[in-house]
Each structure stands twice: as C-alpha cells, then as structure tokens.
PDB file of N, CA and C in Angstrom:
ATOM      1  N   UNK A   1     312.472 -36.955  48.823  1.00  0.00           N
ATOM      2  CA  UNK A   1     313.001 -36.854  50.173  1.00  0.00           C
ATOM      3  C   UNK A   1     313.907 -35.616  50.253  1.00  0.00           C
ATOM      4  N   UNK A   2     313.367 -34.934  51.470  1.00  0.00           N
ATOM      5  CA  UNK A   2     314.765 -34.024  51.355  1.00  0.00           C
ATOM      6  C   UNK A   2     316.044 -33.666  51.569  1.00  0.00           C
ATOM      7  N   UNK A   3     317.226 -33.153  51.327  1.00  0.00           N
ATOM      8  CA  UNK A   3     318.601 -33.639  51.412  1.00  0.00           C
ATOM      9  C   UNK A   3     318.821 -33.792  52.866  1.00  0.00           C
ATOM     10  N   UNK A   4     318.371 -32.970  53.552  1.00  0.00           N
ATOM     11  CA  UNK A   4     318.604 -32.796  54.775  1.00  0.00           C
ATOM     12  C   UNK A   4     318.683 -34.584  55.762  1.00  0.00           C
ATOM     13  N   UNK A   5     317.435 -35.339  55.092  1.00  0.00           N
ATOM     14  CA  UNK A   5     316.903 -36.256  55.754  1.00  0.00           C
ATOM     15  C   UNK A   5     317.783 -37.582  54.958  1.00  0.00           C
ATOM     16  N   UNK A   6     318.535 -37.387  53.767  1.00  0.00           N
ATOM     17  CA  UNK A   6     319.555 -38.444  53.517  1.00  0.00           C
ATOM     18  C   UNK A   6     320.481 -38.610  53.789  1.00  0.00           C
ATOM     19  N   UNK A   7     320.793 -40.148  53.711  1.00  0.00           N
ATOM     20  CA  UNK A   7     322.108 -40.513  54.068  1.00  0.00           C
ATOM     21  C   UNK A   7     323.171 -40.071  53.096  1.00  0.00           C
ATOM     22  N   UNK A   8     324.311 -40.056  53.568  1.00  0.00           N
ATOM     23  CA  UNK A   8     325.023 -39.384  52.669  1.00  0.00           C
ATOM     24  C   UNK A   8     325.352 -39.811  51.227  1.00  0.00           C
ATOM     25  N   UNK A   9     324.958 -41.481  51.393  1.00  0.00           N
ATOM     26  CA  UNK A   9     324.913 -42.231  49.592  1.00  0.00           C
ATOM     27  C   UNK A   9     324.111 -41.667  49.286  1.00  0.00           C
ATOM     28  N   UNK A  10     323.061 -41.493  49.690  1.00  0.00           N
ATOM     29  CA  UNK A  10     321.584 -41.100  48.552  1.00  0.00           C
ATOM     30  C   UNK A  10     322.035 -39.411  48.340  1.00  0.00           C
ATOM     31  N   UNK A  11     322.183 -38.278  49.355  1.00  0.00           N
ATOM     32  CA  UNK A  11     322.775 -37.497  48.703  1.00  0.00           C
ATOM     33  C   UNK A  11     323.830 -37.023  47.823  1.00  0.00           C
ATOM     34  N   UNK A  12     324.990 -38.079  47.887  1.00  0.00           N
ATOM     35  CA  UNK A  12     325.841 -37.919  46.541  1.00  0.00           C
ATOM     36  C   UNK A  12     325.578 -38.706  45.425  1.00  0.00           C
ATOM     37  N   UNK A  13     324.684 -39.228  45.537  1.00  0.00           N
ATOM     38  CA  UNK A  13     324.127 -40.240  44.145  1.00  0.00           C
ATOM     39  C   UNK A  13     322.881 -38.903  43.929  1.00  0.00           C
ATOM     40  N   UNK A  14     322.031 -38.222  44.448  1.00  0.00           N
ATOM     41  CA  UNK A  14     321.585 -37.170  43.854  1.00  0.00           C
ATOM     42  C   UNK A  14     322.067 -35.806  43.489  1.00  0.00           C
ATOM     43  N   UNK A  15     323.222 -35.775  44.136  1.00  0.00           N
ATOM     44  CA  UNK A  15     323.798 -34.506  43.669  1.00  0.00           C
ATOM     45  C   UNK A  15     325.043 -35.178  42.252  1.00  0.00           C
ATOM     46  N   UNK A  16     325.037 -36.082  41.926  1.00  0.00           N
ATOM     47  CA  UNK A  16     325.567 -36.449  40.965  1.00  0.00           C
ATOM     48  C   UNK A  16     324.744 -36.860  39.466  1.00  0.00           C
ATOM     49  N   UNK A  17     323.469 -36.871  39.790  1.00  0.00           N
ATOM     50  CA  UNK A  17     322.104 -36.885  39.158  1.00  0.00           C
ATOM     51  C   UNK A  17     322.311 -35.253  38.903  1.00  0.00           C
ATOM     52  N   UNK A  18     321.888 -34.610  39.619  1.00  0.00           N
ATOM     53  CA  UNK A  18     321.802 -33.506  39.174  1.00  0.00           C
ATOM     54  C   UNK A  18     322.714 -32.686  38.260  1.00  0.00           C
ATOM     55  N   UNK A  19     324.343 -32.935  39.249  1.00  0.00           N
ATOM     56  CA  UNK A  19     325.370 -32.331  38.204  1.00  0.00           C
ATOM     57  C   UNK A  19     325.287 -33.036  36.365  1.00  0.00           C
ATOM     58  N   UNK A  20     324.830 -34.273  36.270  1.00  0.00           N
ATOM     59  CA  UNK A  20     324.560 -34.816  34.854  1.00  0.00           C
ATOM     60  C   UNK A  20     323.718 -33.982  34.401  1.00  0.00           C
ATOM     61  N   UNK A  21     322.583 -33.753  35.263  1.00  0.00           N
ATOM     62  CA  UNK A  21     321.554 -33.296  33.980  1.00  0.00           C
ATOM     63  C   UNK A  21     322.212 -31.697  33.996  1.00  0.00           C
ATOM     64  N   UNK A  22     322.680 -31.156  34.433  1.00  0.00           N
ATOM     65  CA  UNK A  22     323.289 -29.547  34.343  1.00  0.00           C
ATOM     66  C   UNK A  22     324.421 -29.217  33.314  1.00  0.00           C
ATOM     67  N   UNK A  23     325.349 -30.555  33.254  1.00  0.00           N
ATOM     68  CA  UNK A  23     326.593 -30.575  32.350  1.00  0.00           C
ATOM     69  C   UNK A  23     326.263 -30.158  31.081  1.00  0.00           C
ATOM     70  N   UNK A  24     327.101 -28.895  30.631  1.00  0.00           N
ATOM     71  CA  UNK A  24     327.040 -27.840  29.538  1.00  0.00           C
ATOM     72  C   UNK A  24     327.607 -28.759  28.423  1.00  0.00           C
ATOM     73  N   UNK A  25     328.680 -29.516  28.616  1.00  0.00           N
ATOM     74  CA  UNK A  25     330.121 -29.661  27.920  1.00  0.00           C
ATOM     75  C   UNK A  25     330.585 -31.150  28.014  1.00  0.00           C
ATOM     76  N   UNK A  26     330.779 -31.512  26.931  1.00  0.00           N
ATOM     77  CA  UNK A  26     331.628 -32.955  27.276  1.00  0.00           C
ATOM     78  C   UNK A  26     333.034 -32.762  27.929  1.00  0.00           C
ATOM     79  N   UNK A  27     333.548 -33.934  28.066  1.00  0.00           N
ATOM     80  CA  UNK A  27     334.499 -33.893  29.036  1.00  0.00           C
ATOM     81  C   UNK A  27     335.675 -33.520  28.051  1.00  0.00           C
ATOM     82  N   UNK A  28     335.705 -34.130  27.004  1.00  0.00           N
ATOM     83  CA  UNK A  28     336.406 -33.903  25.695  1.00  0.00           C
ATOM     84  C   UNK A  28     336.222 -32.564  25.313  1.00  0.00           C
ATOM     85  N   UNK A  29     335.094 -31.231  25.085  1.00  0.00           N
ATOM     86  CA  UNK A  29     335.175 -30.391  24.684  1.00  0.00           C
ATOM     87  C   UNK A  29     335.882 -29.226  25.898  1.00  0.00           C
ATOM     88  N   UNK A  30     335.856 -29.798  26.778  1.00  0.00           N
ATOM     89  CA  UNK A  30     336.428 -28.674  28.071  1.00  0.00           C
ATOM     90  C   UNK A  30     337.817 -28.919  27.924  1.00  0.00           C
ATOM     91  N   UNK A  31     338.053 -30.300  27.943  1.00  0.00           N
ATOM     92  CA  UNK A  31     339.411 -30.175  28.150  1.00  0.00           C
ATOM     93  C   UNK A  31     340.514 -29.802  26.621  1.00  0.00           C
ATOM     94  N   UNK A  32     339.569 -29.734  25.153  1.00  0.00           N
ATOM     95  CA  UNK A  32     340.100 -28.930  24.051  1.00  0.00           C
ATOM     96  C   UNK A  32     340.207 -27.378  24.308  1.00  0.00           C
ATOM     97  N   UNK A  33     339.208 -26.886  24.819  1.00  0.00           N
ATOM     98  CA  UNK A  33     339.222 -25.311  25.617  1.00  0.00           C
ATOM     99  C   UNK A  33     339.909 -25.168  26.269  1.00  0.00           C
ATOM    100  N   UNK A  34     340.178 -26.278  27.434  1.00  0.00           N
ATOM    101  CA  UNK A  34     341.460 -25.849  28.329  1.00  0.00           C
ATOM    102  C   UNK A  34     342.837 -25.722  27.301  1.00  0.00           C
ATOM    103  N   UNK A  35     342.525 -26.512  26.202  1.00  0.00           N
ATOM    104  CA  UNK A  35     344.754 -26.558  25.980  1.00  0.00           C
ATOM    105  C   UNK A  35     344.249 -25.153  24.718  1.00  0.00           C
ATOM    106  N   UNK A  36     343.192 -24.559  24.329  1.00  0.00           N
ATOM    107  CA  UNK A  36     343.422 -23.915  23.520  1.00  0.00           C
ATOM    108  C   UNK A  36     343.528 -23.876  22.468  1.00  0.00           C
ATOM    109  N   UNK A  37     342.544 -25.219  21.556  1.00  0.00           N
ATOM    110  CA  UNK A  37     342.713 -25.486  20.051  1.00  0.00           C
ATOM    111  C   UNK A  37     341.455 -25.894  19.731  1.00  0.00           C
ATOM    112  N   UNK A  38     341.460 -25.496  18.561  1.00  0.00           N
ATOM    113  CA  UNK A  38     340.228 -26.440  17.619  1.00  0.00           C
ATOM    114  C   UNK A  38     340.038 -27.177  17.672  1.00  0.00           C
ATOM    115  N   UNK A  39     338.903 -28.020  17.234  1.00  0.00           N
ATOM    116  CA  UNK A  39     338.794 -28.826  16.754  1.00  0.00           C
ATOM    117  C   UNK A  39     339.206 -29.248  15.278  1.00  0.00           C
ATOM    118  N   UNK A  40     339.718 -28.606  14.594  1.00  0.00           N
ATOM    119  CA  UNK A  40     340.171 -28.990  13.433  1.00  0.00           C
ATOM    120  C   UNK A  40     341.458 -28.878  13.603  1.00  0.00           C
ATOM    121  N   UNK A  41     342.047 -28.142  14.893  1.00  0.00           N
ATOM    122  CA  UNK A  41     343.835 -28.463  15.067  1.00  0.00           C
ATOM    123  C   UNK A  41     343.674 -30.272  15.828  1.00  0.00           C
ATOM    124  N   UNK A  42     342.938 -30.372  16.773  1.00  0.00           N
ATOM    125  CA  UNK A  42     342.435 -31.851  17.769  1.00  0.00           C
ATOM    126  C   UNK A  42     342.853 -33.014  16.577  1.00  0.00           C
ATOM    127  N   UNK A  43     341.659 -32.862  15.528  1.00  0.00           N
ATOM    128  CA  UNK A  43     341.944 -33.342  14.466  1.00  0.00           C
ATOM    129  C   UNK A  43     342.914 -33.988  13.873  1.00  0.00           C
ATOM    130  N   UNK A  44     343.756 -32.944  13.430  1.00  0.00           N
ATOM    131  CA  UNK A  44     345.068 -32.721  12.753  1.00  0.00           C
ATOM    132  C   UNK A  44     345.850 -33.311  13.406  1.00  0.00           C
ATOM    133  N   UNK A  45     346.014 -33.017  14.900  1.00  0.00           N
ATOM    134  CA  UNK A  45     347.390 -33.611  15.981  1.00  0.00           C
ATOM    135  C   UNK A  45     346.732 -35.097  15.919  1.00  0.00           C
ATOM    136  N   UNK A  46     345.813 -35.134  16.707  1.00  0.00           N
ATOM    137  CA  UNK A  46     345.556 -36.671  17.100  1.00  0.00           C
ATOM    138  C   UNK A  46     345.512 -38.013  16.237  1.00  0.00           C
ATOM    139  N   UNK A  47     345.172 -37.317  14.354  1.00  0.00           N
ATOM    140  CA  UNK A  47     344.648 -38.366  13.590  1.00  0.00           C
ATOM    141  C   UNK A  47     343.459 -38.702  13.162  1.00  0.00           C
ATOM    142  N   UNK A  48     342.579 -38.465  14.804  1.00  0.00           N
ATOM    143  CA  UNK A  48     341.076 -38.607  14.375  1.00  0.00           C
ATOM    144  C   UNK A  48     340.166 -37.559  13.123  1.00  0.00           C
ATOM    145  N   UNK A  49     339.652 -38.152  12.380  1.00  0.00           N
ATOM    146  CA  UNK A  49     338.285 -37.330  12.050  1.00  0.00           C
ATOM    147  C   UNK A  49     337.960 -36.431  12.793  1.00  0.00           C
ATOM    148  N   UNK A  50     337.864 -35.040  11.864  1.00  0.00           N
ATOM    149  CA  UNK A  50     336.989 -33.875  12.531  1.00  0.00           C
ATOM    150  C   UNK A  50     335.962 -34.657  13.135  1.00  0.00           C
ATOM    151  N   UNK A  51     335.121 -34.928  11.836  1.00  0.00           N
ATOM    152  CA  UNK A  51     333.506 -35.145  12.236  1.00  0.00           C
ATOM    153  C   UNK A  51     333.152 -36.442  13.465  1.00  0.00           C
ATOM    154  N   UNK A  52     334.587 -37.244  13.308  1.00  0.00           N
ATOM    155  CA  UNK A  52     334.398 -37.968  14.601  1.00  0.00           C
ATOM    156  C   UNK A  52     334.309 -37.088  16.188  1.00  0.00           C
ATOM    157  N   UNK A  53     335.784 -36.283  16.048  1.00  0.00           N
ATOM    158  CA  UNK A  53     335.704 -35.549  17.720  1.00  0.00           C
ATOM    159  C   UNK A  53     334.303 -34.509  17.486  1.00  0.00           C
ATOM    160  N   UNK A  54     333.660 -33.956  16.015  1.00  0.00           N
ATOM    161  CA  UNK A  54     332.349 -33.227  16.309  1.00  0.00           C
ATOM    162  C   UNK A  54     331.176 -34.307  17.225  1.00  0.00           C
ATOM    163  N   UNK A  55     331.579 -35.216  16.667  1.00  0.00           N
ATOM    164  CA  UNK A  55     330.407 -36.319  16.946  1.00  0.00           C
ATOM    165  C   UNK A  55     330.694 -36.405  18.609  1.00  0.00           C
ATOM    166  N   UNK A  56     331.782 -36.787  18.927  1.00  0.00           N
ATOM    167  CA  UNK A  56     331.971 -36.868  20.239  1.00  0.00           C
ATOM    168  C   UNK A  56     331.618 -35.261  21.113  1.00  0.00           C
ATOM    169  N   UNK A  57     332.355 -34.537  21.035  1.00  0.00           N
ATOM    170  CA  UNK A  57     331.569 -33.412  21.392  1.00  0.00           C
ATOM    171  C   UNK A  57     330.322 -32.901  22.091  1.00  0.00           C
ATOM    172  N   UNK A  58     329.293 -33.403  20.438  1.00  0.00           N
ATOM    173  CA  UNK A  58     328.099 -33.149  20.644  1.00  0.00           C
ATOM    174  C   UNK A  58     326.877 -34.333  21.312  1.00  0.00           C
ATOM    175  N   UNK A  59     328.167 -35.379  21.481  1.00  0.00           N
ATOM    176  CA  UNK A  59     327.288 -36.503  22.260  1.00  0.00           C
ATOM    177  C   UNK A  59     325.883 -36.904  21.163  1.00  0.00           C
ATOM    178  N   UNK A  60     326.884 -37.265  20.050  1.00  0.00           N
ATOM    179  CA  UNK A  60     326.049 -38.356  19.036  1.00  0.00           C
ATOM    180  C   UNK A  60     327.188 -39.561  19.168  1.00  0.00           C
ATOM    181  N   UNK A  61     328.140 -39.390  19.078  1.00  0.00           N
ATOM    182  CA  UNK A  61     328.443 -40.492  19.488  1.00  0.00           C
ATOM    183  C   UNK A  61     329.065 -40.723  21.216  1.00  0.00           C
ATOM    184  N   UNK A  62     329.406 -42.021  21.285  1.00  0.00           N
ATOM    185  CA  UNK A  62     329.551 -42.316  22.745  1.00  0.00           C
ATOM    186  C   UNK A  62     331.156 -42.406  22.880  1.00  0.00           C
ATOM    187  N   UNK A  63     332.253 -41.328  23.726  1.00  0.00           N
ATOM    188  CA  UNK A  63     333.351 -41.169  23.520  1.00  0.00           C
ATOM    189  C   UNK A  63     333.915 -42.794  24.798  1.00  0.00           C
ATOM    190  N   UNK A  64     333.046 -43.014  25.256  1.00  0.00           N
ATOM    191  CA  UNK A  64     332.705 -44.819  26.447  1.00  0.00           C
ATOM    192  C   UNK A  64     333.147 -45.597  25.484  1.00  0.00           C
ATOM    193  N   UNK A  65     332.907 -45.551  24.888  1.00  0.00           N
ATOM    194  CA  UNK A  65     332.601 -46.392  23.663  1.00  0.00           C
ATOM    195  C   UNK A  65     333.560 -46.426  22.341  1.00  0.00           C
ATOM    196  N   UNK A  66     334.403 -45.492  22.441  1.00  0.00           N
ATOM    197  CA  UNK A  66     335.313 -45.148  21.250  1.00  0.00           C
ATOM    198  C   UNK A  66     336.786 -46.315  21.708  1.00  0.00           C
ATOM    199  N   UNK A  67     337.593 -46.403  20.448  1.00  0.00           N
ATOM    200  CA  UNK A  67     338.681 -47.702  20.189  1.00  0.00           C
ATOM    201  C   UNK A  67     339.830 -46.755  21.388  1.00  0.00           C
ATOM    202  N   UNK A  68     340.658 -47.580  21.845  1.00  0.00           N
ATOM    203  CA  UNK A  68     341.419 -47.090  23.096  1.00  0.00           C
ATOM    204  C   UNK A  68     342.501 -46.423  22.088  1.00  0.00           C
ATOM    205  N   UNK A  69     342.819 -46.712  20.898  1.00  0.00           N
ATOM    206  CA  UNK A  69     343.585 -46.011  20.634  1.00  0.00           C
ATOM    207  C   UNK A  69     343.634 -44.336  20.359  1.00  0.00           C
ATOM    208  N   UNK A  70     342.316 -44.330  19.921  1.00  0.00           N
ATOM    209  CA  UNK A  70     341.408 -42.733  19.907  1.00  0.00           C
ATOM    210  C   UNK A  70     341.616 -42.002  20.990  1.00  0.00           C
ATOM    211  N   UNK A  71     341.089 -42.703  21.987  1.00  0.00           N
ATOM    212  CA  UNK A  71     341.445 -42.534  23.089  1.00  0.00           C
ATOM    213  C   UNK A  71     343.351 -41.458  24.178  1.00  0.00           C
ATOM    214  N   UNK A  72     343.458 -42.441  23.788  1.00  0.00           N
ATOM    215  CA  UNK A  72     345.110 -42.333  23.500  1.00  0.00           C
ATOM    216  C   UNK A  72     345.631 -41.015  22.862  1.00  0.00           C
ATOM    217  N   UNK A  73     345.443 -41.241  21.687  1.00  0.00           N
ATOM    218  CA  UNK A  73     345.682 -40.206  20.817  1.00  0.00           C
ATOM    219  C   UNK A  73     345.531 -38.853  21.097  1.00  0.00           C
ATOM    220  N   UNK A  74     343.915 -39.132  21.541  1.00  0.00           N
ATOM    221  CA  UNK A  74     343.460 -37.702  22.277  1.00  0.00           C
ATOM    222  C   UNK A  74     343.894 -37.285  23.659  1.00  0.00           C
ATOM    223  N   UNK A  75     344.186 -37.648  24.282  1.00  0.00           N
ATOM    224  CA  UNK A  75     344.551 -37.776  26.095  1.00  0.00           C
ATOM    225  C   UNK A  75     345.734 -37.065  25.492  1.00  0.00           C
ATOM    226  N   UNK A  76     346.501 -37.947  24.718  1.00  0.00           N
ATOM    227  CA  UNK A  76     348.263 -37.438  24.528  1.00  0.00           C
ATOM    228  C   UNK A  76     348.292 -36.166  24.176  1.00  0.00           C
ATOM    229  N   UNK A  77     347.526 -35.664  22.923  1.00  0.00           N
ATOM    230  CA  UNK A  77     347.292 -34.442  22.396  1.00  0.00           C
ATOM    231  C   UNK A  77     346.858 -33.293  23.802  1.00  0.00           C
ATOM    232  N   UNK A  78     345.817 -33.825  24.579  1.00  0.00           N
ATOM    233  CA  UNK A  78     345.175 -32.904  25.076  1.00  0.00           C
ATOM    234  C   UNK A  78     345.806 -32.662  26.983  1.00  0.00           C
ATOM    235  N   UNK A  79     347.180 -33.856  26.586  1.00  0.00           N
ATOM    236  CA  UNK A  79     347.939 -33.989  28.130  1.00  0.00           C
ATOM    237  C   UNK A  79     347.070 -33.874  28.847  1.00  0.00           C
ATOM    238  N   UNK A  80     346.210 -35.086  28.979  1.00  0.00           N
ATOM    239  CA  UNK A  80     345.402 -35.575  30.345  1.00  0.00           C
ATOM    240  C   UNK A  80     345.818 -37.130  30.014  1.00  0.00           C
ATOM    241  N   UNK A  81     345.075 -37.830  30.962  1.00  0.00           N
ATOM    242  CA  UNK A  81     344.799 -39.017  31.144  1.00  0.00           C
ATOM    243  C   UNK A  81     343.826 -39.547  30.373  1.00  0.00           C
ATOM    244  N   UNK A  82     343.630 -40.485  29.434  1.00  0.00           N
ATOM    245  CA  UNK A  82     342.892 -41.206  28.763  1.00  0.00           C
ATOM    246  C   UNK A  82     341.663 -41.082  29.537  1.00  0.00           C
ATOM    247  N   UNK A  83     341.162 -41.598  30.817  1.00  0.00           N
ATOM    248  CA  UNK A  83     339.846 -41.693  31.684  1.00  0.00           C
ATOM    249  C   UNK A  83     338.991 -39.565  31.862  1.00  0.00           C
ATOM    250  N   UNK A  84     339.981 -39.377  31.788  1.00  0.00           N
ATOM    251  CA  UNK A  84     339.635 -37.733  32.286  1.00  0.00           C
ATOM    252  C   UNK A  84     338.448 -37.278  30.457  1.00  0.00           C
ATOM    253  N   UNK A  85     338.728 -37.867  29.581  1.00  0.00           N
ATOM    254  CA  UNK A  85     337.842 -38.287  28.465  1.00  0.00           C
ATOM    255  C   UNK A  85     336.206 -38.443  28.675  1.00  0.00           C
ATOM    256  N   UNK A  86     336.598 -39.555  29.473  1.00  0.00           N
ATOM    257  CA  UNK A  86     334.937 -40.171  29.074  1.00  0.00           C
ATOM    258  C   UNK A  86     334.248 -39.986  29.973  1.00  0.00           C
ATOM    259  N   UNK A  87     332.719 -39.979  29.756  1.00  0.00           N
ATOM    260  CA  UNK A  87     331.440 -39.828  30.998  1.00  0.00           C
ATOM    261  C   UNK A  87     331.398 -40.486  31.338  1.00  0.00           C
ATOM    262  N   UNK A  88     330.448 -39.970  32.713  1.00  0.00           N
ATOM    263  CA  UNK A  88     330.138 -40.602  33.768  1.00  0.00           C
ATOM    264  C   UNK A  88     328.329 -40.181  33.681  1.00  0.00           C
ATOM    265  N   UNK A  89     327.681 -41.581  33.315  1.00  0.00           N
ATOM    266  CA  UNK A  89     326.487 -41.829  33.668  1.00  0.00           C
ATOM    267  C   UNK A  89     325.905 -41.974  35.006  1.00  0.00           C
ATOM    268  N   UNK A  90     324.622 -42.006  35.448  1.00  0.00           N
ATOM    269  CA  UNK A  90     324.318 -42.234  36.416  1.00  0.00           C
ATOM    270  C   UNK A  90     324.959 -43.532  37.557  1.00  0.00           C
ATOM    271  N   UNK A  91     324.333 -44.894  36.275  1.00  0.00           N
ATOM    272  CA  UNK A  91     324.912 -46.106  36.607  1.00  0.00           C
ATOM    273  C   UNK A  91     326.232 -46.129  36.375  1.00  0.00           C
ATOM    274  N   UNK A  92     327.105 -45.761  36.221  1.00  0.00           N
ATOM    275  CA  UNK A  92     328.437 -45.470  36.142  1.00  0.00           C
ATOM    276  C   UNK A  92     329.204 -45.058  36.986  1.00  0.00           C
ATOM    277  N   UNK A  93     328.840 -43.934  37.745  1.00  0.00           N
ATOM    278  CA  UNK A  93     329.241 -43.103  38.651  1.00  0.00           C
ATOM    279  C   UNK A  93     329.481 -44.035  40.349  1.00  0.00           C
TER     280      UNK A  93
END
C-alpha cells in the first residue's frame, strides 16, 4: 500500500520497520561513541566483560535480555538512562 493511502498507525509502524532494518549500530555502541571510550575502557568502568559488551554490540547477544544490574552499570558509566540501552523490535515498538 502506498504511504500516501495510510493511516497514520500503519505509516509509523512502517516507517519504524524500515528504520530497524536500516539501523547501523546498537543502541549501546552509539551511545559508547557518544561519551568517547572503548570498549575496553566500557569494560573496565562498568565491570562487565569485554567480550560480553562485544557480544552486545554486535547483536549476538540480546542487551533485552541482559541482568538489570549490567544494565545499570552501563547506563551509569555511559550517563543515560538504563532503557536508552535496549532495542526496539518490531513487536516491541
């Protein structure tokens, strides 16, 4: 259908389809770029495993899904909000 001819749910539920499949970057790796550190400084401050925040990163593992304290840890380090972290799936969104 074309955008023109949707209602405005079906066009922001497809333009939110789309922005997913376009997303370069986890939400976690933008916002380490924004403060300006490694991942092996992320690491170091937060506690976590490198190879855990690699894992998260590269979306082998599911950062949805990670212990709230990780969570935490990282938000604090990276001065955001714990939620500003994790994806947003289709059904999610």
């Amino acid at each position: 259908m074309p955008y023109h001819e949707m209602d405005i749910r079906q066009f922001c539920d497809a333009l939110s389809e789309m922005y997913i499949e376009r997303k370069t970057q986890t939400n976690l790796k933008y916002r380490r770029l924004q403060a300006g550190i490694s991942q092996s400084q992320l690491a170091t401050y937060s506690g976590i495993p490198l190879r855990t925040i690699q894992q998260y990163e590269q979306g082998q593992k599911n950062i949805n899904k990670a212990n709230a304290e990780y969570l935490i840890s990282l938000s604090n380090v990276l001065c955001c909000e714990p939620e500003l972290l994790l994806e947003y799936e289709n059904d999610e969104a």
